[in-house]
Protein backbone atom coordinates (compact mmCIF):
# COMPACT_ATOMS: atom_id res chain seq x y z
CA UNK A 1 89.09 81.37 97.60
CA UNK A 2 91.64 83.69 97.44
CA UNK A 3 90.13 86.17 99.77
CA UNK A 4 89.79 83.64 102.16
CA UNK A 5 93.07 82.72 101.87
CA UNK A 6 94.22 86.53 102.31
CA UNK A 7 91.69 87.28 105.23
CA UNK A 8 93.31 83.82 107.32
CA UNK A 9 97.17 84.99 106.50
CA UNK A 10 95.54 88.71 107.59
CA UNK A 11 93.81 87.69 110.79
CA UNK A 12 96.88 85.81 112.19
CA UNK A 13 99.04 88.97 112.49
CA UNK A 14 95.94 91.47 113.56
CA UNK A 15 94.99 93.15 116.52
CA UNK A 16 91.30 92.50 117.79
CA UNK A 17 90.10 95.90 116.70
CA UNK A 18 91.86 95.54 113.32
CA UNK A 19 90.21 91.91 113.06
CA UNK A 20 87.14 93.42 113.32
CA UNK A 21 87.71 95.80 110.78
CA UNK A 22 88.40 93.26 108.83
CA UNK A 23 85.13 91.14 109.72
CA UNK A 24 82.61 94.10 108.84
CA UNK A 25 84.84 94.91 105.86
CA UNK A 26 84.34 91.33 104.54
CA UNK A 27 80.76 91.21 105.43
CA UNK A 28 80.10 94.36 103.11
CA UNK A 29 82.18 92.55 100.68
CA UNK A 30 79.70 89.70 100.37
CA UNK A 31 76.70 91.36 101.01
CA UNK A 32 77.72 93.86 97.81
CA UNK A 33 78.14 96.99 99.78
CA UNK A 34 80.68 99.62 100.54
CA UNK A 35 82.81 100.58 102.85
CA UNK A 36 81.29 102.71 105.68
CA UNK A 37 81.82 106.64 105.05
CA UNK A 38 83.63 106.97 108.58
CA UNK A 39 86.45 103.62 107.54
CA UNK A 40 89.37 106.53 107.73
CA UNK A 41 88.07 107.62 111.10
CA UNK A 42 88.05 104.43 112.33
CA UNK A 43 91.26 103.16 110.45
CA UNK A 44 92.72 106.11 111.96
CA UNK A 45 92.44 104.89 115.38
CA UNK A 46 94.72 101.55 114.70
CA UNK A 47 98.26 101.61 114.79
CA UNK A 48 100.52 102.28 111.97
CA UNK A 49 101.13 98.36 111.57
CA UNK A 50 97.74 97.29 112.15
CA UNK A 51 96.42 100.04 109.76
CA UNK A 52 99.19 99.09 106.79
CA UNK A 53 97.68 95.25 107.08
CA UNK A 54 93.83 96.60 107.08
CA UNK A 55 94.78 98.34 103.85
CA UNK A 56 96.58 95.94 102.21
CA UNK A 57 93.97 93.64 102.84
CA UNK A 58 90.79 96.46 101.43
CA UNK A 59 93.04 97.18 98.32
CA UNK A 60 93.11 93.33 97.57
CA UNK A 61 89.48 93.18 98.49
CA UNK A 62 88.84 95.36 95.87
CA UNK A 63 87.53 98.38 98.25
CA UNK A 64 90.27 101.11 97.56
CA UNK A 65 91.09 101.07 94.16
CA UNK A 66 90.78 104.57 93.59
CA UNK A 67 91.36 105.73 96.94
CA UNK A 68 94.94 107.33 97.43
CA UNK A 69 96.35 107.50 100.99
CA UNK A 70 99.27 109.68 101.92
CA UNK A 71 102.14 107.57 103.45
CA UNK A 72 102.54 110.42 106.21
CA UNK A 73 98.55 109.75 106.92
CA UNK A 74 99.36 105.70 106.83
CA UNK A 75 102.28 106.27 109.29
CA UNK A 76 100.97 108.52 111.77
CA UNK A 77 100.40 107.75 114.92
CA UNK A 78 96.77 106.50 116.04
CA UNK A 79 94.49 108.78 116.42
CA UNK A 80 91.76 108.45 118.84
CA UNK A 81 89.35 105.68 118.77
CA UNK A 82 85.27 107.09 118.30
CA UNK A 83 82.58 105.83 120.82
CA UNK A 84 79.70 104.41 118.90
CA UNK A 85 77.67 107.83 117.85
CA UNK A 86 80.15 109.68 117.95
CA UNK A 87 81.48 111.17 120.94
């Protein structure tokens, strides 16, 4: 309930990409899986804002508990965004 609650609030202030962060980042959530080993690549590629709220929202999710992120690395500038496979 909660999570619901968090991932409304969340999706009212996100950008379309960071929504769909968000989206597959649930659906791993309920489906018992992990994050996918390139989520810093493609959190990375969101804005500073939009990357702060995607965080916030896979910490309360449960995903980064022992994951530490460097403010400067949270702040930076977006990097930029992957094509599917990689190039």
């Amino acid at each position: 309930m909660m999570l619901a609650a968090l991932a409304l609030a969340a999706a009212q202030a996100l950008s379309p990409a960071a929504a769909a962060f968000v989206d597959d980042a649930t659906a791993r959530l309920l489906a018992g899986e992990e994050l996918a080993p390139d989520f810093p690549v493609r959190l990375q590629a969101l804005p500073p804002d939009q990357r702060l709220l995607v965080i916030v929202y896979l910490r309360r999710a449960g995903f980064l508990a022992d994951v530490v992120m460097p403010v400067d690395w949270v702040i930076s500038p977006a990097g930029p965004a992957e094509t599917e496979g990689g190039k």
